[in-house]
N, C-alpha and C. Protein backbone atom coordinates (compact mmCIF):
# COMPACT_ATOMS: atom_id res chain seq x y z
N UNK A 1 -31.83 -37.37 -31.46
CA UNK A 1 -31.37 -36.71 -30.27
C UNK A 1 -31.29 -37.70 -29.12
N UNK A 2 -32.34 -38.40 -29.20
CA UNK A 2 -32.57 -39.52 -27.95
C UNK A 2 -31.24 -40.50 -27.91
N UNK A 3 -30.34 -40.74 -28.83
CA UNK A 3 -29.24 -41.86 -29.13
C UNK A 3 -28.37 -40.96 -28.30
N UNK A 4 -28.10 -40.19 -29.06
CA UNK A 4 -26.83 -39.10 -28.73
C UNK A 4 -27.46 -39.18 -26.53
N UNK A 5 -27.98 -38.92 -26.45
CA UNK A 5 -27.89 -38.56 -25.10
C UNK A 5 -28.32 -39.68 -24.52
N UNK A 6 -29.07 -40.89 -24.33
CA UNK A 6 -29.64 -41.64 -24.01
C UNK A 6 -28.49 -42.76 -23.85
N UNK A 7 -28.26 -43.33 -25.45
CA UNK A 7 -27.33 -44.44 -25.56
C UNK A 7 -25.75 -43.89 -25.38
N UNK A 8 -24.88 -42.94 -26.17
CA UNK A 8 -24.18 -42.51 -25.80
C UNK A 8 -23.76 -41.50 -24.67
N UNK A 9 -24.73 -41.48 -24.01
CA UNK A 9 -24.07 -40.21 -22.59
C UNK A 9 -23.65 -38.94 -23.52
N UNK A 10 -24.38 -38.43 -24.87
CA UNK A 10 -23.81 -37.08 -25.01
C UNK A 10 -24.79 -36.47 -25.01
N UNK A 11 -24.54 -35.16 -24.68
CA UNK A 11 -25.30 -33.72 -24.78
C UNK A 11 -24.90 -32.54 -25.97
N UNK A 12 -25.36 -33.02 -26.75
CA UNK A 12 -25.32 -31.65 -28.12
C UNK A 12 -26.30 -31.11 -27.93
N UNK A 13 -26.05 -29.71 -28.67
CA UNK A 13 -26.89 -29.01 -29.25
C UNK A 13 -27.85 -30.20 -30.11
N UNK A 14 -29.03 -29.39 -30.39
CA UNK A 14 -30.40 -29.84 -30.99
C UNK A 14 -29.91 -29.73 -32.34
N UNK A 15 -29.85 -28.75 -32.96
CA UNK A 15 -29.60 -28.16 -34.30
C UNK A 15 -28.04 -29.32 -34.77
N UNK A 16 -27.48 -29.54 -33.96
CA UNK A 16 -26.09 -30.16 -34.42
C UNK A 16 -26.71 -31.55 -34.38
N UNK A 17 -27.20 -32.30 -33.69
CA UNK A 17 -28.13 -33.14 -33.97
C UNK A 17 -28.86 -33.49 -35.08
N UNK A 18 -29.70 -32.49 -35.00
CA UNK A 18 -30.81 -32.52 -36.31
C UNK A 18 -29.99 -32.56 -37.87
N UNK A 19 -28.49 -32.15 -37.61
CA UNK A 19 -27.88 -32.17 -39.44
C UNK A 19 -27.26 -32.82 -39.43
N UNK A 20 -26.49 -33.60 -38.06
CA UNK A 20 -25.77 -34.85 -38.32
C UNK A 20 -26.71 -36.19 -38.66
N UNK A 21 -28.01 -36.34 -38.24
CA UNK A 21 -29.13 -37.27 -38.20
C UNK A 21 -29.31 -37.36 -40.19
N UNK A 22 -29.67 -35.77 -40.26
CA UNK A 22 -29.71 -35.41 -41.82
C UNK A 22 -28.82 -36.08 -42.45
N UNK A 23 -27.54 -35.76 -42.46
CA UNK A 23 -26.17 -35.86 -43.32
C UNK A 23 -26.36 -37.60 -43.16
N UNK A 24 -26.45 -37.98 -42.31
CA UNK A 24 -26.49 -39.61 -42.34
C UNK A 24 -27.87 -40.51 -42.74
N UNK A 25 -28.65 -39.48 -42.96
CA UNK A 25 -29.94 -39.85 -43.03
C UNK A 25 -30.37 -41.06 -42.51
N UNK A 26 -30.83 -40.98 -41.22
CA UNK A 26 -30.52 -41.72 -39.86
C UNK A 26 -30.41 -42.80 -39.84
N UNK A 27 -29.15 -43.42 -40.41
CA UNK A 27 -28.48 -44.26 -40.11
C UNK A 27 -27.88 -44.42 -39.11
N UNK A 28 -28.50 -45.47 -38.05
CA UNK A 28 -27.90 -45.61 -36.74
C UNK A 28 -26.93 -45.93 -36.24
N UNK A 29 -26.30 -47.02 -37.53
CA UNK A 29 -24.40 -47.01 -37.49
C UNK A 29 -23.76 -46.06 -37.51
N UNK A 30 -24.23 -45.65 -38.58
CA UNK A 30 -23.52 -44.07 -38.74
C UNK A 30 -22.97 -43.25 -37.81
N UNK A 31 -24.91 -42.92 -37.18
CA UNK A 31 -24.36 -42.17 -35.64
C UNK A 31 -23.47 -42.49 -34.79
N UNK A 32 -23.70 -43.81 -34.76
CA UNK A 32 -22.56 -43.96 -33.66
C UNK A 32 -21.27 -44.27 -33.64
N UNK A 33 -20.89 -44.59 -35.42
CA UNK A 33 -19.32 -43.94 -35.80
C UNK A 33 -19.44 -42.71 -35.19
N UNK A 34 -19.92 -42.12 -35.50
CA UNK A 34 -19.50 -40.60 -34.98
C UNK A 34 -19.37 -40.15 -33.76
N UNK A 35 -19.91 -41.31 -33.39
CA UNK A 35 -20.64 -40.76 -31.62
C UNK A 35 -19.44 -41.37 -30.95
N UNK A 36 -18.47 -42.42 -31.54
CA UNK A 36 -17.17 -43.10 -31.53
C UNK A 36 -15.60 -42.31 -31.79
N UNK A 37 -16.43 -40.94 -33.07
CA UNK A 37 -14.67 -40.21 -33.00
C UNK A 37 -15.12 -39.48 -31.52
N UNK A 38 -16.54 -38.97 -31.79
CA UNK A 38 -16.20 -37.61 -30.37
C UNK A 38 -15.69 -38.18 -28.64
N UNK A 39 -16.04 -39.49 -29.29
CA UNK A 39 -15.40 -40.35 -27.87
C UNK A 39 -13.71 -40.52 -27.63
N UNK A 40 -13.69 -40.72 -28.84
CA UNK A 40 -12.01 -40.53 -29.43
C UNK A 40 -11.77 -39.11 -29.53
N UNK A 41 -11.39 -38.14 -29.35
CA UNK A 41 -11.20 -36.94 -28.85
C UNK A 41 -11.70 -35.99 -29.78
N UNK A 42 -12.73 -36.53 -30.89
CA UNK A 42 -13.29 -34.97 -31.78
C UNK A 42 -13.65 -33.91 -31.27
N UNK A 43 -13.86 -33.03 -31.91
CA UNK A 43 -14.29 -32.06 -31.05
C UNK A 43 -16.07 -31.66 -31.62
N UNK A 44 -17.27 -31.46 -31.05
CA UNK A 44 -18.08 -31.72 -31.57
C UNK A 44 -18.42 -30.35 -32.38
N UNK A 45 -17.62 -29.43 -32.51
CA UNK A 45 -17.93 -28.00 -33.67
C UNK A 45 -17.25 -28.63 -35.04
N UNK A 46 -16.52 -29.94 -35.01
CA UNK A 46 -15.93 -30.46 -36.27
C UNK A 46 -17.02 -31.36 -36.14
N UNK A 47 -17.99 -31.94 -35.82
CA UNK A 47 -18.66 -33.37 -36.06
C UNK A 47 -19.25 -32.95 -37.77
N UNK A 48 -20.15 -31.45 -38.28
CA UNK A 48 -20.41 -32.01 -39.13
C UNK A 48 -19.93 -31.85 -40.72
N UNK A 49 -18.26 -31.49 -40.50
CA UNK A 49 -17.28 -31.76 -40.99
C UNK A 49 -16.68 -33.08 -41.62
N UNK A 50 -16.78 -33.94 -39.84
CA UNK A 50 -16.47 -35.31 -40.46
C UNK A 50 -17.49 -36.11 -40.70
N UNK A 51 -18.95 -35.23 -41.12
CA UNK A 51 -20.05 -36.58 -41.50
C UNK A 51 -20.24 -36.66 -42.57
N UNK A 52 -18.95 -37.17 -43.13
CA UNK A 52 -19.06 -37.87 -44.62
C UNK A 52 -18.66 -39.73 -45.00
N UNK A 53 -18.84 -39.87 -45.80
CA UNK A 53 -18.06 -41.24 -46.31
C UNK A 53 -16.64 -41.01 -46.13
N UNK A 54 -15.60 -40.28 -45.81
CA UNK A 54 -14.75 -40.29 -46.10
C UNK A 54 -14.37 -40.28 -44.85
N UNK A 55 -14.96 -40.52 -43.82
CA UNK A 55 -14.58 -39.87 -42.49
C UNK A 55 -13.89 -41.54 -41.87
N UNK A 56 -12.56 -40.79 -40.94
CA UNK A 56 -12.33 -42.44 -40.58
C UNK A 56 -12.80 -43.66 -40.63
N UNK A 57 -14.12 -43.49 -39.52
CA UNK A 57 -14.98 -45.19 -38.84
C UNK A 57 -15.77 -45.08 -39.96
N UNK A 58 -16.55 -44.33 -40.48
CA UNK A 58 -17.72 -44.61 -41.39
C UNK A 58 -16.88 -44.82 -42.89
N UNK A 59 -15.78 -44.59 -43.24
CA UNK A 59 -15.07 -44.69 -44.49
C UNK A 59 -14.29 -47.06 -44.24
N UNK A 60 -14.12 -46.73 -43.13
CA UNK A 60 -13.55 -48.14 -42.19
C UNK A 60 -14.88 -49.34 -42.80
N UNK A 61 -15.46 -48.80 -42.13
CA UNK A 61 -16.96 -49.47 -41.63
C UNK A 61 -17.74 -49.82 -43.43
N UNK A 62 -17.84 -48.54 -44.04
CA UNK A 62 -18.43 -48.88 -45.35
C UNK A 62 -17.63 -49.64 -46.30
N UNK A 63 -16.30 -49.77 -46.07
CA UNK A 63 -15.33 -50.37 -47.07
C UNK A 63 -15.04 -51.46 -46.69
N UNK A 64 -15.08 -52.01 -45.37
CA UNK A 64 -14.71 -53.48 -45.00
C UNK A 64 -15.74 -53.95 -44.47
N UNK A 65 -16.97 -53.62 -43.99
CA UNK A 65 -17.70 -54.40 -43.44
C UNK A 65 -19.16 -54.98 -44.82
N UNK A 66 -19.02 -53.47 -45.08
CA UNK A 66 -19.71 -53.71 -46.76
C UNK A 66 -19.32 -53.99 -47.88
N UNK A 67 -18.70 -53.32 -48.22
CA UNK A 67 -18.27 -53.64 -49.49
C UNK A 67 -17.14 -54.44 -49.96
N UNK A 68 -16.32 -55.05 -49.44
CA UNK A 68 -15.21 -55.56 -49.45
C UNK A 68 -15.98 -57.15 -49.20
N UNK A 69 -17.34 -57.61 -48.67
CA UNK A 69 -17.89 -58.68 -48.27
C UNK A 69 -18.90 -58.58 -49.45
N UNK A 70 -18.86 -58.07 -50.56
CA UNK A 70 -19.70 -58.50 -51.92
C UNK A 70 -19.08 -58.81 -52.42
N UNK A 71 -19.72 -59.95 -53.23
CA UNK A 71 -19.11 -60.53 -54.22
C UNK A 71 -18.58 -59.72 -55.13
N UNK A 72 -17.60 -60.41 -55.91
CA UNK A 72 -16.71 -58.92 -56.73
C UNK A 72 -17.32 -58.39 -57.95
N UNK A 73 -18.21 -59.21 -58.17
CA UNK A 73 -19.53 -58.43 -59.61
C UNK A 73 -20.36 -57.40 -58.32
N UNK A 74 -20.67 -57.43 -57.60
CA UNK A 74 -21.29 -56.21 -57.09
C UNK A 74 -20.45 -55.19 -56.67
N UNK A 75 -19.66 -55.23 -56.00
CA UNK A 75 -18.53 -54.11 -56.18
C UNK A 75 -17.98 -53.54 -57.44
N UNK A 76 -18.01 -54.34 -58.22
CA UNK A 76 -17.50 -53.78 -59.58
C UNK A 76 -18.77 -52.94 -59.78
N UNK A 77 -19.99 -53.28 -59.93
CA UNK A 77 -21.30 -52.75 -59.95
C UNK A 77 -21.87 -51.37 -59.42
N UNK A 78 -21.38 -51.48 -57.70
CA UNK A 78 -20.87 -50.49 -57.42
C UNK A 78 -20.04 -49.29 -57.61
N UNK A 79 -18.54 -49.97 -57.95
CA UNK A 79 -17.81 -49.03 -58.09
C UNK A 79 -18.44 -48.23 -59.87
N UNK A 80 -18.57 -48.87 -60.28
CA UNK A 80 -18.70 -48.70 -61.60
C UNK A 80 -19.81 -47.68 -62.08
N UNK A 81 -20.41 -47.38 -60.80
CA UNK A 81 -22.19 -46.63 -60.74
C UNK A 81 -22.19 -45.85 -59.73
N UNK A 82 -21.04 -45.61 -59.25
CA UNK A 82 -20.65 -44.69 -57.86
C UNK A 82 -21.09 -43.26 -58.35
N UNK A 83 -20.80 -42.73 -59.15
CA UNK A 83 -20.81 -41.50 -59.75
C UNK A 83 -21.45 -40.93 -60.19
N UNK A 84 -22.59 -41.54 -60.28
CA UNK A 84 -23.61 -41.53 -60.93
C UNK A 84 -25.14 -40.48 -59.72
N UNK A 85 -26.00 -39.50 -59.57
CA UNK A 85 -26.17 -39.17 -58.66
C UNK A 85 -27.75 -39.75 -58.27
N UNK A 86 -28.08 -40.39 -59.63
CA UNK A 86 -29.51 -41.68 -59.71
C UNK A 86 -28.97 -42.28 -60.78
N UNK A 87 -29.55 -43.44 -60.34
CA UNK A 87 -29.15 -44.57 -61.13
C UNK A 87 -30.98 -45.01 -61.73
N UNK A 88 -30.63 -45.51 -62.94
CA UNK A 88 -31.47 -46.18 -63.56
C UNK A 88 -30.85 -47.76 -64.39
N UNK A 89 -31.98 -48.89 -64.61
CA UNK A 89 -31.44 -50.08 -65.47
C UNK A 89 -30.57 -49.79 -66.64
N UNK A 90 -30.96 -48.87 -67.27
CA UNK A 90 -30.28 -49.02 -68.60
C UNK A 90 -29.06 -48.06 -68.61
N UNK A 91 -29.39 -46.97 -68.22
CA UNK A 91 -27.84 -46.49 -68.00
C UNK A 91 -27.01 -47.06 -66.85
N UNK A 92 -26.98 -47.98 -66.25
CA UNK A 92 -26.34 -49.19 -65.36
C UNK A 92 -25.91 -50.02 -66.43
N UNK A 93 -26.93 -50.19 -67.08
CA UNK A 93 -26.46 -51.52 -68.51
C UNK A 93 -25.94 -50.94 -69.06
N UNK A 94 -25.72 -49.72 -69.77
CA UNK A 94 -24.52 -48.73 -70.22
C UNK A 94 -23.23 -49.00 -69.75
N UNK A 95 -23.13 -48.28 -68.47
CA UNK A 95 -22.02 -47.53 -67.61
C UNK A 95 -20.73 -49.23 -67.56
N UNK A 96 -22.00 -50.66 -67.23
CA UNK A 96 -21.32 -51.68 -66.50
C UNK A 96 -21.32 -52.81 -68.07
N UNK A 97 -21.53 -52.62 -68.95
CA UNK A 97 -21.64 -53.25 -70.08
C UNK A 97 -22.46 -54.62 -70.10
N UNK A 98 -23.33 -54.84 -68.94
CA UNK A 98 -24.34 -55.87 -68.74
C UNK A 98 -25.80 -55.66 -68.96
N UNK A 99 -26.47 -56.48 -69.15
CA UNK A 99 -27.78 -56.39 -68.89
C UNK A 99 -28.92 -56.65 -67.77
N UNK A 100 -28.15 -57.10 -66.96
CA UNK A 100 -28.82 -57.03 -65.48
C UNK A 100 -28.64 -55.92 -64.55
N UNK A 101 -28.76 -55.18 -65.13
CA UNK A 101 -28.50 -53.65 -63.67
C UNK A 101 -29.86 -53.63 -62.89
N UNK A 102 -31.40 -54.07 -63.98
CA UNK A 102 -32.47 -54.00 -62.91
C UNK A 102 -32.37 -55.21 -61.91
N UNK A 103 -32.08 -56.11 -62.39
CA UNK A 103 -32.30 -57.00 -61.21
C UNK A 103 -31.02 -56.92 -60.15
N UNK A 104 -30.23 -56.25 -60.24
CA UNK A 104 -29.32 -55.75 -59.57
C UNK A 104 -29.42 -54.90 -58.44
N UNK A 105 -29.86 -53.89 -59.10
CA UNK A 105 -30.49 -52.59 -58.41
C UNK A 105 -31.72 -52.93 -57.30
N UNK A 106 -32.30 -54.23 -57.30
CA UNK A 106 -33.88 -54.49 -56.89
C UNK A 106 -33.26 -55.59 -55.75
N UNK A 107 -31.95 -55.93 -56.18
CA UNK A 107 -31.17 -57.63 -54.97
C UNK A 107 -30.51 -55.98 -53.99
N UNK A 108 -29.93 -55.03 -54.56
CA UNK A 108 -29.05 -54.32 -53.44
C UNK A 108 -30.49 -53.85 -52.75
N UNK A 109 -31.38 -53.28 -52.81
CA UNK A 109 -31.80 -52.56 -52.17
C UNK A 109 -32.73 -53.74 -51.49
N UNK A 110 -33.09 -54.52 -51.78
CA UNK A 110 -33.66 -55.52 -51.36
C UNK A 110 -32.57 -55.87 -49.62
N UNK A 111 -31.35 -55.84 -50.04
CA UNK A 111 -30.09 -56.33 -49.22
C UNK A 111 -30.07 -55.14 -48.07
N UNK A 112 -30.94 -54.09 -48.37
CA UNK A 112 -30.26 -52.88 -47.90
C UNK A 112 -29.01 -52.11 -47.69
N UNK A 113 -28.56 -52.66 -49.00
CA UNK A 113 -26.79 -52.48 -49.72
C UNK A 113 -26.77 -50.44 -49.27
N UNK A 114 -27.90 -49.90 -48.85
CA UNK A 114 -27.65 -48.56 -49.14
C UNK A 114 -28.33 -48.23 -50.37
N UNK A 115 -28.90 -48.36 -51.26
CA UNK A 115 -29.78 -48.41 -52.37
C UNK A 115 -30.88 -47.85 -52.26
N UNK A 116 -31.35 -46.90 -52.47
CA UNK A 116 -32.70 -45.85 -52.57
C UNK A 116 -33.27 -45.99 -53.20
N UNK A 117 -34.39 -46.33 -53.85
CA UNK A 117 -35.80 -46.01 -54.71
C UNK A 117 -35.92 -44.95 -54.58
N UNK A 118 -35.99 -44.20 -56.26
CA UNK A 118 -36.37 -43.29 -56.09
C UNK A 118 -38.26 -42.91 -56.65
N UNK A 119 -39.15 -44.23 -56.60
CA UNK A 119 -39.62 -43.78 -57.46
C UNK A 119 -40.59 -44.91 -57.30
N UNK A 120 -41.72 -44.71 -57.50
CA UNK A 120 -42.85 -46.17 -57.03
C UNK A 120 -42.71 -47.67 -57.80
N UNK A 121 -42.13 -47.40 -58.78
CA UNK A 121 -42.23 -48.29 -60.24
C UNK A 121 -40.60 -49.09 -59.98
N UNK A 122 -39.67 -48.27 -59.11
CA UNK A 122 -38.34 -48.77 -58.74
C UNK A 122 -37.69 -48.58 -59.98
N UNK A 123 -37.82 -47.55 -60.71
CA UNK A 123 -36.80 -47.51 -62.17
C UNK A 123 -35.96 -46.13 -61.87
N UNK A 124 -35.89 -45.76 -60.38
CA UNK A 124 -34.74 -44.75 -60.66
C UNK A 124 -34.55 -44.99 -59.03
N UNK A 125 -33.25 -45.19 -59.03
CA UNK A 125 -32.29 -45.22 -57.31
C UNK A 125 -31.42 -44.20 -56.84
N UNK A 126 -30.76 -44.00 -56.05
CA UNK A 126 -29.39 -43.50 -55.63
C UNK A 126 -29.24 -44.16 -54.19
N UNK A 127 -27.70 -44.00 -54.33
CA UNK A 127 -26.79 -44.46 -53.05
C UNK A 127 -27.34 -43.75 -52.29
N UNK A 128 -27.33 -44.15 -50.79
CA UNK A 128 -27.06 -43.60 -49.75
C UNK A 128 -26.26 -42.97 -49.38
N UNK A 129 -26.27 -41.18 -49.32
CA UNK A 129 -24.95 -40.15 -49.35
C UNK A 129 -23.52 -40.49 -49.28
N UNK A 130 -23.44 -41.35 -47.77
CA UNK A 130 -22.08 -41.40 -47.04
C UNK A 130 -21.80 -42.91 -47.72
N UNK A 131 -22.79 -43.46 -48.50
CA UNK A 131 -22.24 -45.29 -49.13
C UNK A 131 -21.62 -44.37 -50.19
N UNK A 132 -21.79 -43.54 -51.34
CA UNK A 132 -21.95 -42.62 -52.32
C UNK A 132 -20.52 -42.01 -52.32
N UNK A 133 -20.05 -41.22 -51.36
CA UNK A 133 -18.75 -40.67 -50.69
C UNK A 133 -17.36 -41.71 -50.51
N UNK A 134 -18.19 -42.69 -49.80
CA UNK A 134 -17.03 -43.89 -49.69
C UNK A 134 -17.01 -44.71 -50.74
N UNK A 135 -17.70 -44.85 -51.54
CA UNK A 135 -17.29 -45.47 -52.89
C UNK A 135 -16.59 -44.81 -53.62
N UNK A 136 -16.80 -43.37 -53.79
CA UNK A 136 -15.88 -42.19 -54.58
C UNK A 136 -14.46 -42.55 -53.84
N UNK A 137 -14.35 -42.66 -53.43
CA UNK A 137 -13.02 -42.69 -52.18
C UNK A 137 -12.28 -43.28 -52.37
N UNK A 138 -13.09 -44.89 -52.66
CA UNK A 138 -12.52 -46.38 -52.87
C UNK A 138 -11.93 -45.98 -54.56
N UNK A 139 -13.11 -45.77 -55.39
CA UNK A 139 -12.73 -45.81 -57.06
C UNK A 139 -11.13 -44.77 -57.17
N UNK A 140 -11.57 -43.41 -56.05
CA UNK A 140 -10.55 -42.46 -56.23
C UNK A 140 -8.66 -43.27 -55.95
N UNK A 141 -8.74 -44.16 -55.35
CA UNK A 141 -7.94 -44.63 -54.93
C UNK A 141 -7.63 -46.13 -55.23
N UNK A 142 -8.13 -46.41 -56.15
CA UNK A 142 -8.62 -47.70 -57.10
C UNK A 142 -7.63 -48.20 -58.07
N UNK A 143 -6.56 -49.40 -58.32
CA UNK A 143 -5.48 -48.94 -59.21
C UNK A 143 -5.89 -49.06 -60.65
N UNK A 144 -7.43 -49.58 -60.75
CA UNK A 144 -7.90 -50.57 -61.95
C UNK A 144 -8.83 -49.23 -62.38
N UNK A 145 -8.84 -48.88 -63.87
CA UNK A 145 -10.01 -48.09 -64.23
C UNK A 145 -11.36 -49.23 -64.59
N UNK A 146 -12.44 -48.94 -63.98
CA UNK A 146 -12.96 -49.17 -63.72
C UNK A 146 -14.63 -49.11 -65.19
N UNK A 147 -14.39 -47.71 -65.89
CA UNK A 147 -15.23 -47.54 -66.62
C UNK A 147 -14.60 -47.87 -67.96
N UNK A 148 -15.00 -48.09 -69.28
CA UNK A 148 -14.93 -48.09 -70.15
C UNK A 148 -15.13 -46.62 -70.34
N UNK A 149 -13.71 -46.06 -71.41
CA UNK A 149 -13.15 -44.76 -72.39
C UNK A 149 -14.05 -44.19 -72.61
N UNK A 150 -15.09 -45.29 -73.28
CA UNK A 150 -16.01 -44.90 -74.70
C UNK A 150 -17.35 -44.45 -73.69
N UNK A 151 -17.25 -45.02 -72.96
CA UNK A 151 -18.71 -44.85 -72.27
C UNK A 151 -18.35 -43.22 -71.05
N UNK A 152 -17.49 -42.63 -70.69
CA UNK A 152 -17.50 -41.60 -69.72
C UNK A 152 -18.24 -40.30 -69.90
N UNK A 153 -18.77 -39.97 -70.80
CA UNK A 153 -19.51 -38.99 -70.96
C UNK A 153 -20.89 -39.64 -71.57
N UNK A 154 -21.60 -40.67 -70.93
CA UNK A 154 -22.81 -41.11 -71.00
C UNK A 154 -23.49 -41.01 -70.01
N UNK A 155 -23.06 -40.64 -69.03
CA UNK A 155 -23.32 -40.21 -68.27
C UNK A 155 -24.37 -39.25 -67.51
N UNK A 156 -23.23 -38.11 -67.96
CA UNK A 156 -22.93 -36.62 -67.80
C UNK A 156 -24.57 -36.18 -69.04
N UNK A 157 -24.87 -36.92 -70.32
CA UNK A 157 -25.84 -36.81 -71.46
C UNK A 157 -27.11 -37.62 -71.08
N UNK A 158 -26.98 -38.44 -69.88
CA UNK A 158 -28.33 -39.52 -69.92
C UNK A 158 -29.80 -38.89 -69.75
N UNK A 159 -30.60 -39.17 -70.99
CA UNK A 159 -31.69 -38.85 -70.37
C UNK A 159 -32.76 -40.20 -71.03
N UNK A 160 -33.20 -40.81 -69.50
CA UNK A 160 -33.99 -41.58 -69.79
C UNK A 160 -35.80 -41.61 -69.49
């Protein structure tokens, strides 16, 4: 709440606050993409509409400032594990046909690539919602398939 009114000069509601903070899970870039359309003429009963990955600045912002600046084995890595709603080593070593997905998984989040632990031991992750959204976005619009045929319903069956 303190950003929104403090750093940006806005006055929301509390509650519209409290689920845009959520939806971005307070990511402070984030906010202030957003805090950037309503400056640009949003209207703030659409803000938590556009708090996704897909949303102009934060779709802008996650695709060229991040991901487009990894090397192209981590984007492939990425794209390739986007879909996924936790990630673990071995179904990573599945999905990406390598054997380094743990030490992969342990350099992004290490990087603060957006990479979640889910778990004390670090053997289960997920994206960060709106990194998660804008990768769907990128693959959706991707001209290269990205997964192997054989492997798409390994997925959808993993239990590790």
């Amino acid at each position: 709440m303190a950003f929104f009114q403090e750093v940006m000069g806005m006055h929301l509601p509390a509650d519209l606050i409290q689920e845009v903070t959520a939806r971005t899970e307070g990511w402070l870039v984030g906010l202030q993409l957003l805090a950037f359309s309503l400056q640009a003429g949003a209207h703030p009963a659409t803000l938590l509409q556009e708090t996704s990955g897909e949303q102009r600045y934060i779709l802008d912002y996650l695709t060229e400032v991040v991901l487009r600046q990894q090397p192209q084995k981590v984007q492939t890595f990425l794209l390739s594990t986007c879909m996924l709603e936790r990630l673990t080593a071995s179904l990573c070593d599945a999905l990406t046909q390598h054997t380094d997905s743990q030490q992969m998984l342990q350099r992004l989040e290490q990087a603060n690539l957006f990479v979640v632990a889910l778990d004390s031991k670090r053997q289960w992750y997920r994206y960060h919602a709106l990194f998660a959204q804008a990768l769907h976005y990128q693959l959706g619009t991707s001209q290269v398939l990205i997964i192997p045929i054989g492997l798409v319903g390994l997925w959808a069956s993993w239990d590790d």
